[in-house]
N, C-alpha and C. Protein backbone atom coordinates (compact mmCIF):
# COMPACT_ATOMS: atom_id res chain seq x y z
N UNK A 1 -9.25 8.56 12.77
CA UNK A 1 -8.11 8.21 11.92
C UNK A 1 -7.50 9.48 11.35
N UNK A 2 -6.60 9.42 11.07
CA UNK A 2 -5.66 10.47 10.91
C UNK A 2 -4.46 10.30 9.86
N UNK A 3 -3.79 11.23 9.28
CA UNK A 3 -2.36 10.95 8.48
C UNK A 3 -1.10 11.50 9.23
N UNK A 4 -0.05 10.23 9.61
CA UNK A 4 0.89 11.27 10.31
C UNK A 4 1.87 11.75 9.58
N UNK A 5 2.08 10.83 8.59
CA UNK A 5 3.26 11.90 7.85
C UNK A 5 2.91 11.01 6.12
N UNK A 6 3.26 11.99 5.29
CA UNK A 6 3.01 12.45 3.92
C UNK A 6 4.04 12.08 3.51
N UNK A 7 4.66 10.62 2.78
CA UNK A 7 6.19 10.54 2.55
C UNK A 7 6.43 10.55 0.77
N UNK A 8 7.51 10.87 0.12
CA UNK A 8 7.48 11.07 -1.13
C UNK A 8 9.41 10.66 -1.28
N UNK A 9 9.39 9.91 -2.32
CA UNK A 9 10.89 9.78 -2.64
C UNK A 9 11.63 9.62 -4.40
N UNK A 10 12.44 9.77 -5.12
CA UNK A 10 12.87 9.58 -5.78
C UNK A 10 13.35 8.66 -6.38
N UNK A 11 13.24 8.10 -7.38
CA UNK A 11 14.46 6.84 -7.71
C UNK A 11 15.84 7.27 -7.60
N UNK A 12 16.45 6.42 -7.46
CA UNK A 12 18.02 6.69 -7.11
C UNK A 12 18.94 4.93 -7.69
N UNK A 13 19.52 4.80 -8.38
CA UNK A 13 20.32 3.46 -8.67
C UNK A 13 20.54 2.64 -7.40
N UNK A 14 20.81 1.39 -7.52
CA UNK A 14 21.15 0.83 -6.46
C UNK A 14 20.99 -1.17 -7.07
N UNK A 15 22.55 -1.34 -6.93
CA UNK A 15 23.05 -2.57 -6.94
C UNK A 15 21.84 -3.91 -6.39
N UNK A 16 21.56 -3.70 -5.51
CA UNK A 16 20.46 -4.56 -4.95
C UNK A 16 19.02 -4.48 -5.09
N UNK A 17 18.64 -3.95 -6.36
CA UNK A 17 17.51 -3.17 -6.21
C UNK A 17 16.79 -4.45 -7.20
N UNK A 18 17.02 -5.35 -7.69
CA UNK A 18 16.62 -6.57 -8.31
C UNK A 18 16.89 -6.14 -9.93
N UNK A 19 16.43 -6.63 -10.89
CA UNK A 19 17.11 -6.63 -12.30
C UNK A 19 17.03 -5.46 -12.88
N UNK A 20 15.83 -4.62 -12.39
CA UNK A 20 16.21 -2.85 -12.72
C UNK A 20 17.73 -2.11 -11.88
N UNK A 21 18.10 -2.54 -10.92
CA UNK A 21 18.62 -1.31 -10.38
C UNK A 21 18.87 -0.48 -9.76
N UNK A 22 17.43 -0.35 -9.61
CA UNK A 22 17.02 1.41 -9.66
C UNK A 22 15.39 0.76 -8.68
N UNK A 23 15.25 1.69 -8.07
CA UNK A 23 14.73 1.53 -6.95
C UNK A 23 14.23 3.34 -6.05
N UNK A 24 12.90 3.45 -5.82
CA UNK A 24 12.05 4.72 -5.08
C UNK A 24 11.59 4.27 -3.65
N UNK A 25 11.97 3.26 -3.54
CA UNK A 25 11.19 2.73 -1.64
C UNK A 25 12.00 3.99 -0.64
N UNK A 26 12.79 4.54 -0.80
CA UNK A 26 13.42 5.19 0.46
C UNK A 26 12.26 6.37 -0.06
N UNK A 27 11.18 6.64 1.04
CA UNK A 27 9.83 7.48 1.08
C UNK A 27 10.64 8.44 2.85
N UNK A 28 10.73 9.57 2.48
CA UNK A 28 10.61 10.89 3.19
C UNK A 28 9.52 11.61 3.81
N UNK A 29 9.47 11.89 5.19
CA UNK A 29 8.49 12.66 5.12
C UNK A 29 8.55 14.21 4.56
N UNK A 30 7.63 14.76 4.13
CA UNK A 30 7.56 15.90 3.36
C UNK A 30 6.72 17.17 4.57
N UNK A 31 6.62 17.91 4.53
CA UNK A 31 5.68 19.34 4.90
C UNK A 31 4.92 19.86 4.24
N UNK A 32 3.96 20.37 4.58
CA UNK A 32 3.20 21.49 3.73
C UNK A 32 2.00 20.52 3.20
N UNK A 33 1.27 20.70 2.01
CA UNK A 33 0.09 20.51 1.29
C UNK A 33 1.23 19.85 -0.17
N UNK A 34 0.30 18.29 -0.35
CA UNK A 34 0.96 17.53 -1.42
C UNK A 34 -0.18 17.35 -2.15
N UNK A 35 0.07 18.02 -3.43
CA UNK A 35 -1.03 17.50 -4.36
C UNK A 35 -0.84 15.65 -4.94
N UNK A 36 -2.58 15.35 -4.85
CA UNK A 36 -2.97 13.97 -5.01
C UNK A 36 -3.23 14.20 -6.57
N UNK A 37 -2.30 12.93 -7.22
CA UNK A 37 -2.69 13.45 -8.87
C UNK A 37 -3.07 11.69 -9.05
N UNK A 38 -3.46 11.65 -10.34
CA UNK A 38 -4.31 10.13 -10.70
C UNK A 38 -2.98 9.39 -10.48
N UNK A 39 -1.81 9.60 -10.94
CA UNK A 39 -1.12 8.44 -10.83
C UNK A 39 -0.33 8.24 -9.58
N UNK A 40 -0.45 9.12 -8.43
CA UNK A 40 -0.05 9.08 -7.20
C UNK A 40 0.41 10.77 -6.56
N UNK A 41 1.51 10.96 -5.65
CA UNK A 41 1.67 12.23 -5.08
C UNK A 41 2.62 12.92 -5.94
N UNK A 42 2.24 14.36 -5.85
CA UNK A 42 3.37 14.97 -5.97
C UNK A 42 4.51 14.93 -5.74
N UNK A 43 6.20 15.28 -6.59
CA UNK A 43 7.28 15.14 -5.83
C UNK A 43 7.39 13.33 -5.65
N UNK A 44 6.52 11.98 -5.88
CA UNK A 44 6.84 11.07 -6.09
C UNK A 44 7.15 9.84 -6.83
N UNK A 45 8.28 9.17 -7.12
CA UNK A 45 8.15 8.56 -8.13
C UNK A 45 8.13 6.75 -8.02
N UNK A 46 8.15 6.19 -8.96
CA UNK A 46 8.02 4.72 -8.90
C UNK A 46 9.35 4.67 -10.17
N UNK A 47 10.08 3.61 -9.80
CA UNK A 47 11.23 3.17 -10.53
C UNK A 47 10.78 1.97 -11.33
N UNK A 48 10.08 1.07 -10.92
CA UNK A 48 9.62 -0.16 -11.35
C UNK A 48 8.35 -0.03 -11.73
N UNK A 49 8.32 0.65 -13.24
CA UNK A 49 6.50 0.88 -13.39
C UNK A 49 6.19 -0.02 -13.87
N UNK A 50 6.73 -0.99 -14.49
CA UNK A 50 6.18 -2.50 -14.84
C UNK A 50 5.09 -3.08 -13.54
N UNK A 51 5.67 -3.05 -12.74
CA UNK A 51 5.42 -3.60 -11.29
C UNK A 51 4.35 -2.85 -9.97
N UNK A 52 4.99 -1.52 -10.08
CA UNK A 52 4.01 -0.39 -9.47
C UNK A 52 3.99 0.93 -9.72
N UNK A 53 3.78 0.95 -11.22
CA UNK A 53 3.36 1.83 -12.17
C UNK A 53 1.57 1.96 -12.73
N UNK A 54 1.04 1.07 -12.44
CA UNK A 54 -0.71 0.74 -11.94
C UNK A 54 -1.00 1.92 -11.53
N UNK A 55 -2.42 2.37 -11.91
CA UNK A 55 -3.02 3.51 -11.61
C UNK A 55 -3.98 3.14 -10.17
N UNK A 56 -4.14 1.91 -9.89
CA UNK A 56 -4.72 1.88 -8.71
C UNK A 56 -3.57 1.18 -7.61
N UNK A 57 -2.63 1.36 -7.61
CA UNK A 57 -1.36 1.38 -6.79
C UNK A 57 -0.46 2.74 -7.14
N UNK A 58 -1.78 4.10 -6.98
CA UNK A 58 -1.47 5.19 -6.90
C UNK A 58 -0.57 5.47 -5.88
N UNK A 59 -1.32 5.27 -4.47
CA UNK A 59 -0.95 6.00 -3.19
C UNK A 59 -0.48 4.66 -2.30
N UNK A 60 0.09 4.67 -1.17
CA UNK A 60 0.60 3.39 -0.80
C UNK A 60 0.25 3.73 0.85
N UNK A 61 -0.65 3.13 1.79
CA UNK A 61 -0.44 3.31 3.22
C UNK A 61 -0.13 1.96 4.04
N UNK A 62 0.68 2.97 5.14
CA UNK A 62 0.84 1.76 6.02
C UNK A 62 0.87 2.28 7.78
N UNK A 63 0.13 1.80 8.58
CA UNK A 63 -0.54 1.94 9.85
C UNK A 63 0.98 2.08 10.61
N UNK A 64 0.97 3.37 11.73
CA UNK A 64 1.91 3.08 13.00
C UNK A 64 1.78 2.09 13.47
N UNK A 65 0.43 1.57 13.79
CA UNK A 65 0.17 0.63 15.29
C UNK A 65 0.69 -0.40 14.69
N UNK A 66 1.22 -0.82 13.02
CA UNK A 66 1.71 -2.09 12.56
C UNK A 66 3.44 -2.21 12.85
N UNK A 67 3.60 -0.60 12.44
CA UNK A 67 5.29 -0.34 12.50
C UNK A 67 5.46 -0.61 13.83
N UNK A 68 4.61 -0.47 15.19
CA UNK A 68 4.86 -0.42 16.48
C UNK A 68 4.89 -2.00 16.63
N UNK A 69 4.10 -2.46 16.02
CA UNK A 69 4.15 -4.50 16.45
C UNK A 69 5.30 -4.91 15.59
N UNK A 70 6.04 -4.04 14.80
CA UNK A 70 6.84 -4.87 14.08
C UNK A 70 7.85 -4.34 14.81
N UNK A 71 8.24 -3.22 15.53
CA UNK A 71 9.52 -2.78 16.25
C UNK A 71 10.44 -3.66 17.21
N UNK A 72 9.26 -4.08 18.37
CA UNK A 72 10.04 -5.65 18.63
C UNK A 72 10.68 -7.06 18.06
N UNK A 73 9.81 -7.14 17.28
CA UNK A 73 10.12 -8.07 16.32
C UNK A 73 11.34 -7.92 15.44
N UNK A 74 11.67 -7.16 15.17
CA UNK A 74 12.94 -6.69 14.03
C UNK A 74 14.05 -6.02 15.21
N UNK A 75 13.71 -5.88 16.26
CA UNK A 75 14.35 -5.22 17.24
C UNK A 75 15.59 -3.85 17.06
N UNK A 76 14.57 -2.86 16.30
CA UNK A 76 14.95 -1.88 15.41
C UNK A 76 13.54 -0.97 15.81
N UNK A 77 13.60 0.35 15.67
CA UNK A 77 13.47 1.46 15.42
C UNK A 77 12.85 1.52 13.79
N UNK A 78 11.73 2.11 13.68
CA UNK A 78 10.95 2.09 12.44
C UNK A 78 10.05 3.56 12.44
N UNK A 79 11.44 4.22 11.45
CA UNK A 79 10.26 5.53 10.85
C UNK A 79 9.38 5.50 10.35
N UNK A 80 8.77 6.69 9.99
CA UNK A 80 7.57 6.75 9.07
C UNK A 80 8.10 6.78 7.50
N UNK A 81 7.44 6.07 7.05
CA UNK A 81 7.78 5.74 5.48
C UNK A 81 9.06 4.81 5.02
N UNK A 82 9.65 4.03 6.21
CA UNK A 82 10.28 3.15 6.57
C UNK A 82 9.92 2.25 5.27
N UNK A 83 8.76 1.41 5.40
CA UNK A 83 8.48 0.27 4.33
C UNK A 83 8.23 0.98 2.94
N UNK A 84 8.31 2.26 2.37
CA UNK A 84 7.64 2.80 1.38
C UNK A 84 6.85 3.60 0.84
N UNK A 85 5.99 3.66 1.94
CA UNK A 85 4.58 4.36 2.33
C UNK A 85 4.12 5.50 1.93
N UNK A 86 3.70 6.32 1.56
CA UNK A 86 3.43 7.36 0.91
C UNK A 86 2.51 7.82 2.21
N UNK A 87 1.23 7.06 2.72
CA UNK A 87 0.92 7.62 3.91
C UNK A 87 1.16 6.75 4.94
N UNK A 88 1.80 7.57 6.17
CA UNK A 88 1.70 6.95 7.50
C UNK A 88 0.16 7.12 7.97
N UNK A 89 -0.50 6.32 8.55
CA UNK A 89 -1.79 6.44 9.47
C UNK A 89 -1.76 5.99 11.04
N UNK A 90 -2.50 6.87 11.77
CA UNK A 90 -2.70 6.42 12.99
C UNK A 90 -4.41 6.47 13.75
N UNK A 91 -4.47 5.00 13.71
CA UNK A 91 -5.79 5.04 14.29
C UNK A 91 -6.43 4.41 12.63
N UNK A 92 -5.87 3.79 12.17
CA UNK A 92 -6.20 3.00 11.08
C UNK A 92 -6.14 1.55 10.99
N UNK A 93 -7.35 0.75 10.93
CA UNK A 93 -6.83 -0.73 11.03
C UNK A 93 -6.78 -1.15 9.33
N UNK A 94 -5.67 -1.14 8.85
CA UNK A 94 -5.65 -1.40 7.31
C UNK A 94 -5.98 -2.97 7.25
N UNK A 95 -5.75 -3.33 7.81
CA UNK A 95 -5.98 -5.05 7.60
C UNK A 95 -7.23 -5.62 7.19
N UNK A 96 -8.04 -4.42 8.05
CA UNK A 96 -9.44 -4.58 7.84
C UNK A 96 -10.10 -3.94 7.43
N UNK A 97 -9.43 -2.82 5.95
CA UNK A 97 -10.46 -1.99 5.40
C UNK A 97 -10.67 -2.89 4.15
N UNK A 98 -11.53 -2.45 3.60
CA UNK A 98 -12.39 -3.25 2.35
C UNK A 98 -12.02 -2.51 0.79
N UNK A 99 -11.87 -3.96 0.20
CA UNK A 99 -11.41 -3.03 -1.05
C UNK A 99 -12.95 -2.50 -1.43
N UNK A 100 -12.37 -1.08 -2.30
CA UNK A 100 -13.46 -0.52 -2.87
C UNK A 100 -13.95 0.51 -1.53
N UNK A 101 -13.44 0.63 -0.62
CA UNK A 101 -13.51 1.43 0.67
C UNK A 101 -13.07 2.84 0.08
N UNK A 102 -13.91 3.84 -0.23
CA UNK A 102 -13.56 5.56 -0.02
C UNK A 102 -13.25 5.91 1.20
N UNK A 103 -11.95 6.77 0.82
CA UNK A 103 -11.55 7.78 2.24
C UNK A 103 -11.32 9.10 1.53
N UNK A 104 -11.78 9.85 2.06
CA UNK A 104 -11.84 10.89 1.96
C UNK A 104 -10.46 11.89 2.66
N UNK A 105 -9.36 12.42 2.04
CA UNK A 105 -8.22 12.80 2.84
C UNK A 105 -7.89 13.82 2.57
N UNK A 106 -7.85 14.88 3.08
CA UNK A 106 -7.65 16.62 2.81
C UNK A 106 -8.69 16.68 1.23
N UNK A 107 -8.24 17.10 0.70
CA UNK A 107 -9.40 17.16 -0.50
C UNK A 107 -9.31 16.28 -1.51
N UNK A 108 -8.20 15.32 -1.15
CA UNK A 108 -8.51 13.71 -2.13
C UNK A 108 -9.57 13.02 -1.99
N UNK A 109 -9.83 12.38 -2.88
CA UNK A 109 -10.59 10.79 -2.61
C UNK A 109 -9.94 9.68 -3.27
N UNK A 110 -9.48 8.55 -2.18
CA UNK A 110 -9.23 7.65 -2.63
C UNK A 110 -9.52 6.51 -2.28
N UNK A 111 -9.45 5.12 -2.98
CA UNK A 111 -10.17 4.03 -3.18
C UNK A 111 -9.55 2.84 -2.66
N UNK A 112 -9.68 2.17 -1.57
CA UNK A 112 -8.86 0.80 -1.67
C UNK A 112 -8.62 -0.26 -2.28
N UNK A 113 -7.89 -0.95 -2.82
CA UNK A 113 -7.31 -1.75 -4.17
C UNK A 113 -7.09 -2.75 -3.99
N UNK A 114 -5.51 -3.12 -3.16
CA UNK A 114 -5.30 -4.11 -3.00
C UNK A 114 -4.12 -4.17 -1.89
N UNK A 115 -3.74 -5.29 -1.15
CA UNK A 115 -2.65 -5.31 -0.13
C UNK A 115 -1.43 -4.87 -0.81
N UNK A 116 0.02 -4.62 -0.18
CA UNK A 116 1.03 -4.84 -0.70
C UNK A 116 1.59 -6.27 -0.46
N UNK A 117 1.87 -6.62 -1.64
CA UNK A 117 3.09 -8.11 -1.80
C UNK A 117 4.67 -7.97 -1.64
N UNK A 118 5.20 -8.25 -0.59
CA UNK A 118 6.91 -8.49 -0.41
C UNK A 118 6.99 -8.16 -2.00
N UNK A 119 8.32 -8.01 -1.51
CA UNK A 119 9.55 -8.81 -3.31
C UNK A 119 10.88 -8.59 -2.54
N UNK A 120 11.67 -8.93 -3.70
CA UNK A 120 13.21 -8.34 -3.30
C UNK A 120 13.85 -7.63 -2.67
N UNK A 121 13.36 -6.07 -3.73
CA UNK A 121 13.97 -4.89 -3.37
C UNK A 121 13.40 -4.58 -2.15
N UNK A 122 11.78 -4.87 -1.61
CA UNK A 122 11.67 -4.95 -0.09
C UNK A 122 12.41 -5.25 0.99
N UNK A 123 12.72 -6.42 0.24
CA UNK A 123 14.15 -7.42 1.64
C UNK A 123 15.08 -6.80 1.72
N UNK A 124 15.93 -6.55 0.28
CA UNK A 124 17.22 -5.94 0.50
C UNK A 124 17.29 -4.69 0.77
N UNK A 125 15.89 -3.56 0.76
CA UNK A 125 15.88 -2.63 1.34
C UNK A 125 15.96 -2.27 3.35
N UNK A 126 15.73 -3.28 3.42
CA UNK A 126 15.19 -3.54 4.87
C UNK A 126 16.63 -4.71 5.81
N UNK A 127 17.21 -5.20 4.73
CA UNK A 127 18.28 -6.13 4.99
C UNK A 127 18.00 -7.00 6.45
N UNK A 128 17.07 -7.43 5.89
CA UNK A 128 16.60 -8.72 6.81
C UNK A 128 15.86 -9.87 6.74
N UNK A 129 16.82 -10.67 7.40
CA UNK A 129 17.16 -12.14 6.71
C UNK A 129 15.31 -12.98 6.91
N UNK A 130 15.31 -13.09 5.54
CA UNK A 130 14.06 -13.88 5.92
C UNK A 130 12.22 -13.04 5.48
N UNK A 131 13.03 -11.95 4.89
CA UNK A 131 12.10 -10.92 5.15
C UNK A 131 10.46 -10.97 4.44
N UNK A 132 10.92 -11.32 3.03
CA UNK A 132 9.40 -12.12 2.25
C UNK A 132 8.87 -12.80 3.11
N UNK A 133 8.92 -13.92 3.54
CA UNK A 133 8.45 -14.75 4.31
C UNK A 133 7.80 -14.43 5.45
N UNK A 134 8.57 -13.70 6.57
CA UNK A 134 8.23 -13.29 7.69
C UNK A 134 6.90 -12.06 7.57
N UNK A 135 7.13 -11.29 6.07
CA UNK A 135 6.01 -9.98 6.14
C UNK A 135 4.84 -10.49 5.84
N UNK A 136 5.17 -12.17 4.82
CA UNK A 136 3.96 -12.23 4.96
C UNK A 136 2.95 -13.03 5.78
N UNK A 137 4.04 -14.00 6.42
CA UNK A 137 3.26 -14.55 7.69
C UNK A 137 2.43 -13.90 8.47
N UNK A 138 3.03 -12.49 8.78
CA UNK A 138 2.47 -11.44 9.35
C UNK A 138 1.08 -10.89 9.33
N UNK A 139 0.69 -10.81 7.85
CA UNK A 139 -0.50 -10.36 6.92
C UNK A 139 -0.43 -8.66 7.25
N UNK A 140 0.34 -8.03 8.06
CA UNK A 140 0.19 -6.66 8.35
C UNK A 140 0.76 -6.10 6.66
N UNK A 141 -0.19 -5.82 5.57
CA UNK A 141 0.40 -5.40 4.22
C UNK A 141 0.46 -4.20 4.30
N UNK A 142 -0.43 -3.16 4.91
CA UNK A 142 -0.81 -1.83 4.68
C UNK A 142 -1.50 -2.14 3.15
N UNK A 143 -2.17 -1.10 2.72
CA UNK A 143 -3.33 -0.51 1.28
C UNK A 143 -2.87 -0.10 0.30
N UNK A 144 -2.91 -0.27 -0.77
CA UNK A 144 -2.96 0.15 -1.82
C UNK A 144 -4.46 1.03 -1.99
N UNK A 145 -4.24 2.04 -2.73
CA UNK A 145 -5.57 2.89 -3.14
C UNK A 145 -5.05 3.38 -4.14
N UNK A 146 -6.55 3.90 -5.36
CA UNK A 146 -6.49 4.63 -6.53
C UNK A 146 -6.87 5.44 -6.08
N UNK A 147 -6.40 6.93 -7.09
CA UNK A 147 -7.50 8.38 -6.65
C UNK A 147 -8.13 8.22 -7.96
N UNK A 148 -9.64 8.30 -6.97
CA UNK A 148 -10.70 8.91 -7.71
C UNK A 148 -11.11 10.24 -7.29
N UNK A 149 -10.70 11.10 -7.00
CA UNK A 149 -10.60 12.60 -7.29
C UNK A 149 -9.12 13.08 -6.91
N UNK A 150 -8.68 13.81 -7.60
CA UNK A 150 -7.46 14.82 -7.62
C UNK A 150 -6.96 16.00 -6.20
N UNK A 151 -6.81 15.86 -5.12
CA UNK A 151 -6.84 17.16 -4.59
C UNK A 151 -5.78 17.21 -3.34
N UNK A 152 -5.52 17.60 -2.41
CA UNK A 152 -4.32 17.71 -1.53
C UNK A 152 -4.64 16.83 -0.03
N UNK A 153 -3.26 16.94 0.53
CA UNK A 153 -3.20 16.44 1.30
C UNK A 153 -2.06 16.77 2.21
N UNK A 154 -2.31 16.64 3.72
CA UNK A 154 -1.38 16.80 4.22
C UNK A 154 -0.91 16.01 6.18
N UNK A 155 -0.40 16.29 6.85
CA UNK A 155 0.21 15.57 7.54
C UNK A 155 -0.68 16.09 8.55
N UNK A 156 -1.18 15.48 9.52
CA UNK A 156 -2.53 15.81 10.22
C UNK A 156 -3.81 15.99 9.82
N UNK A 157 -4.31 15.53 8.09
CA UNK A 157 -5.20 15.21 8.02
C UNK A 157 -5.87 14.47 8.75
N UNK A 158 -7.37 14.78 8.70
CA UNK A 158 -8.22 13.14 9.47
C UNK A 158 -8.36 12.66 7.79
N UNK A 159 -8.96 11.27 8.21
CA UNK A 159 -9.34 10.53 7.39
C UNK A 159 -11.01 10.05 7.52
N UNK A 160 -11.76 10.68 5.86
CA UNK A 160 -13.08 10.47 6.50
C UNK A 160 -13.37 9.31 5.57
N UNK A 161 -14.32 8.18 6.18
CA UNK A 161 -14.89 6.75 4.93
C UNK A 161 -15.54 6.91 5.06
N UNK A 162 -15.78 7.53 3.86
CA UNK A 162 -16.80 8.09 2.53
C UNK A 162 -18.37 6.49 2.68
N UNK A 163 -17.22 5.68 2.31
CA UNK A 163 -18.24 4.22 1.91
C UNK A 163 -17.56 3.05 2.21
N UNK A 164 -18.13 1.64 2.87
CA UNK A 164 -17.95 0.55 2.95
C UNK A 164 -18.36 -0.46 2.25
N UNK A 165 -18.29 -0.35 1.13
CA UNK A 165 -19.17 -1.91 0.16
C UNK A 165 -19.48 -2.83 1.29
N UNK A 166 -20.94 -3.33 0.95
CA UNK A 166 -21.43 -4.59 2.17
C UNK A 166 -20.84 -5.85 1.67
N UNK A 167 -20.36 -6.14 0.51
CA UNK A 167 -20.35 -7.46 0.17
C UNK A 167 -19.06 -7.47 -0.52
N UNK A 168 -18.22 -6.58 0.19
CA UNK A 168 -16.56 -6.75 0.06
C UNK A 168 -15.67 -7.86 0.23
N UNK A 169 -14.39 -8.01 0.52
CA UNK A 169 -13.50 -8.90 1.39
C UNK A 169 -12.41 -7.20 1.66
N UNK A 170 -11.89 -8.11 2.85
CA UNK A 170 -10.92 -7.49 3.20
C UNK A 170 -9.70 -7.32 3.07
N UNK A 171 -8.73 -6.27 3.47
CA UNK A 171 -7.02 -6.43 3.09
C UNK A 171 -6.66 -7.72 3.28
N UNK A 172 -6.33 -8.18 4.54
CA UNK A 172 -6.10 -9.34 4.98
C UNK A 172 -6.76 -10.52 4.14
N UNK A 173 -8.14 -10.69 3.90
CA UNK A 173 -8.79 -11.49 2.82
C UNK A 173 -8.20 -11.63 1.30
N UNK A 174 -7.99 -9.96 1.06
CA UNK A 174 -7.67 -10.56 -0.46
C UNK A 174 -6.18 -10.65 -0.81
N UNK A 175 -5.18 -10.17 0.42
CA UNK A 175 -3.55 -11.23 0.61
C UNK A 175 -4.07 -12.83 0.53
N UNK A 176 -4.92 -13.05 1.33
CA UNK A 176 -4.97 -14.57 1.47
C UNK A 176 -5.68 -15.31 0.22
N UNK A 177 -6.33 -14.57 -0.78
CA UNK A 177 -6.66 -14.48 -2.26
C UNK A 177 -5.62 -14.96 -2.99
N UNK A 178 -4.67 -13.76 -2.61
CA UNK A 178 -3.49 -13.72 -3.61
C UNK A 178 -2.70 -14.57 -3.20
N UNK A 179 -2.39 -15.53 -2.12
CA UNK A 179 -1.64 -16.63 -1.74
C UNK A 179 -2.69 -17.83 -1.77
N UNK A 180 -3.72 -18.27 -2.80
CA UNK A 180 -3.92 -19.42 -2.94
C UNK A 180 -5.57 -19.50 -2.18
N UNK A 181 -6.17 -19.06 -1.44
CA UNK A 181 -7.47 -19.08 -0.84
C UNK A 181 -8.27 -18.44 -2.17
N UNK A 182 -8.95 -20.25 -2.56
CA UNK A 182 -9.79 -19.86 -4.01
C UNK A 182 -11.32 -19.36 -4.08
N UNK A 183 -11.41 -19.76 -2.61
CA UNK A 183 -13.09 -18.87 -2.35
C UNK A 183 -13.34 -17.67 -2.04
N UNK A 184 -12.25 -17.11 -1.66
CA UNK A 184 -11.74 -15.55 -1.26
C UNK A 184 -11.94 -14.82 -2.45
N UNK A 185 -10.66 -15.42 -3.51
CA UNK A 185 -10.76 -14.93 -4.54
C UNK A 185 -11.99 -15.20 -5.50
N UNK A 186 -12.85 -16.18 -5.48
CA UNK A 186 -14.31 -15.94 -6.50
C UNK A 186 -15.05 -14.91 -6.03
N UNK A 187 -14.88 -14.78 -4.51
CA UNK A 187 -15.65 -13.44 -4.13
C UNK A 187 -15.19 -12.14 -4.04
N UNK A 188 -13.94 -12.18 -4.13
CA UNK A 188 -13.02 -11.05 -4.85
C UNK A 188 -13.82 -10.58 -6.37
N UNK A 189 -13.73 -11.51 -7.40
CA UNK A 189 -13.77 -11.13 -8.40
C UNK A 189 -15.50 -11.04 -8.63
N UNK A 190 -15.85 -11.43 -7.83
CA UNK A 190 -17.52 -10.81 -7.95
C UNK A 190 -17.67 -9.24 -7.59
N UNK A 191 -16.44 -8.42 -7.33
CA UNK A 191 -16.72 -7.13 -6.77
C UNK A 191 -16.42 -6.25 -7.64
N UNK A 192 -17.59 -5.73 -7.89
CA UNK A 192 -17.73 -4.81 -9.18
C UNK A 192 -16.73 -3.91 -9.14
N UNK A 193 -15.60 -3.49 -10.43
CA UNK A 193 -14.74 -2.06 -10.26
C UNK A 193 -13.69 -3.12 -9.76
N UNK A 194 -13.17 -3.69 -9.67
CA UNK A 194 -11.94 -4.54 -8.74
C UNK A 194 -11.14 -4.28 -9.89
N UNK A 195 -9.81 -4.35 -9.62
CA UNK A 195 -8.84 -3.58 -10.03
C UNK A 195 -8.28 -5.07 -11.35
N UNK A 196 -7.89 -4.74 -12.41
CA UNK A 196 -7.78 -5.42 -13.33
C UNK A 196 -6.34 -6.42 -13.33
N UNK A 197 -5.90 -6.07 -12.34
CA UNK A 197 -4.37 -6.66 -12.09
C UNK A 197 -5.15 -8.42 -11.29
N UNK A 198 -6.44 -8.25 -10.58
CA UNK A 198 -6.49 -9.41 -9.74
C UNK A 198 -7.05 -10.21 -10.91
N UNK A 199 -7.75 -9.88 -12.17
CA UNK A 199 -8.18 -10.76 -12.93
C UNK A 199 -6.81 -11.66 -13.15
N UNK A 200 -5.65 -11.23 -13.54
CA UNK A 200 -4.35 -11.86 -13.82
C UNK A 200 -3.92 -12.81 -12.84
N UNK A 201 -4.08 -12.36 -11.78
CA UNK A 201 -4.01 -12.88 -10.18
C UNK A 201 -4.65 -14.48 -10.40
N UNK A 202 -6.04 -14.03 -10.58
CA UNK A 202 -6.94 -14.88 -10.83
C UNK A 202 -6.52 -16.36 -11.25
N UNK A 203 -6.01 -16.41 -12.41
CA UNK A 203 -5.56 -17.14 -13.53
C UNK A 203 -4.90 -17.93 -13.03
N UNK A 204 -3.92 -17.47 -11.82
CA UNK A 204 -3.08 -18.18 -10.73
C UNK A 204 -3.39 -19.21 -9.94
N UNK A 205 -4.47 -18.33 -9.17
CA UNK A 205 -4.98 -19.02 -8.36
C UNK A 205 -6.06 -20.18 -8.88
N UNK A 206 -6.84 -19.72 -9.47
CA UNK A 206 -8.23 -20.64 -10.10
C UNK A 206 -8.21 -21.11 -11.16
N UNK A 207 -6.21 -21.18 -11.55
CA UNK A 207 -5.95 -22.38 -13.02
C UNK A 207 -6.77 -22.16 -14.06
């Protein structure tokens, strides 16, 4: 596994961007060595910190081999950092890493958290009809991760896992958590360190 590109972007205003505005999804790839800081990369920002301003929706990845199954489908051409992404990966099955999963990436360490969830500014970033719906039929979310250590990173990193919790669930598992699967989620919340946003989650799902 590997990182192919290191993307970082700015907020910038924007009419369609849902009741803020203002909107950071257009992610660039960058060059060189990006320092990994607790609340995400260097040079990147979040517009909507209500929303993904979370310290363990530091860093954001999302797999080629997913952008490649979605290229037909959208019948479009899909860069890197296309959906947001902070890291592109290749040779990564995100669907099936485990929260609470260490990777080890140039001299970061970071932690897997939780899937990404559609919204709005996703759709209207992407301007395609149907788009909540369809990403998540899909279940291809890409990772959310926290850093638990501080340190760099860059575009041809490998990616080393550090650790696999045995008695995890998976990306794909805890999307299907967060859409209503209530046994997913009791065994979600049996996992020690789980990120404090799914307790809220919780409440949802298990009334």
């Amino acid at each position: 596994m590997r990182i192919l590109s290191v993307n970082v972007g700015m907020a910038r205003d924007a009419e369609w961007a849902g009741d803020l505005e203002r909107t950071a999804i257009d992610k660039r790839p960058v060059e060189g060595r990006v320092a990994v800081r607790e609340n995400g990369l260097a040079g990147d920002e979040r517009a909507d910190v209500a929303n993904h301003g979370h310290p363990d929706q530091a860093v954001y990845a999302y797999a080629r081999e997913d952008y490649d199954w979605w290229e037909p489908q959208m019948g479009r051409s899909l860069r890197d950092g296309q959906f947001g992404e902070n890291l592109t990966t290749a040779g990564a099955d995100l669907t099936n890493t485990l929260l609470g999963e260490k990777w080890r990436v140039g001299t970061a360490l970071l932690e897997v958290t939780a899937p990404r969830v559609p919204c709005v500014v996703f759709r209207n970033w992407l301007d395609e009809r149907g788009w909540v719906k369809r990403f998540t039929e899909a279940g291809r979310t890409g990772a959310y991760f926290r850093v638990v250590e501080q340190g760099d990173l860059g575009a041809g990193d490998g990616v080393e896992v550090l650790e696999r919790p045995s008695a995890s669930v998976t990306i794909g598992e805890a999307f299907r958590a967060y859409h209503g699967d209530r046994d997913l989620m009791r065994r979600l919340l049996a996992l020690p360190g789980h990120s404090d946003k799914w307790d809220r989650v919780a409440r949802r799902v298990l009334g």
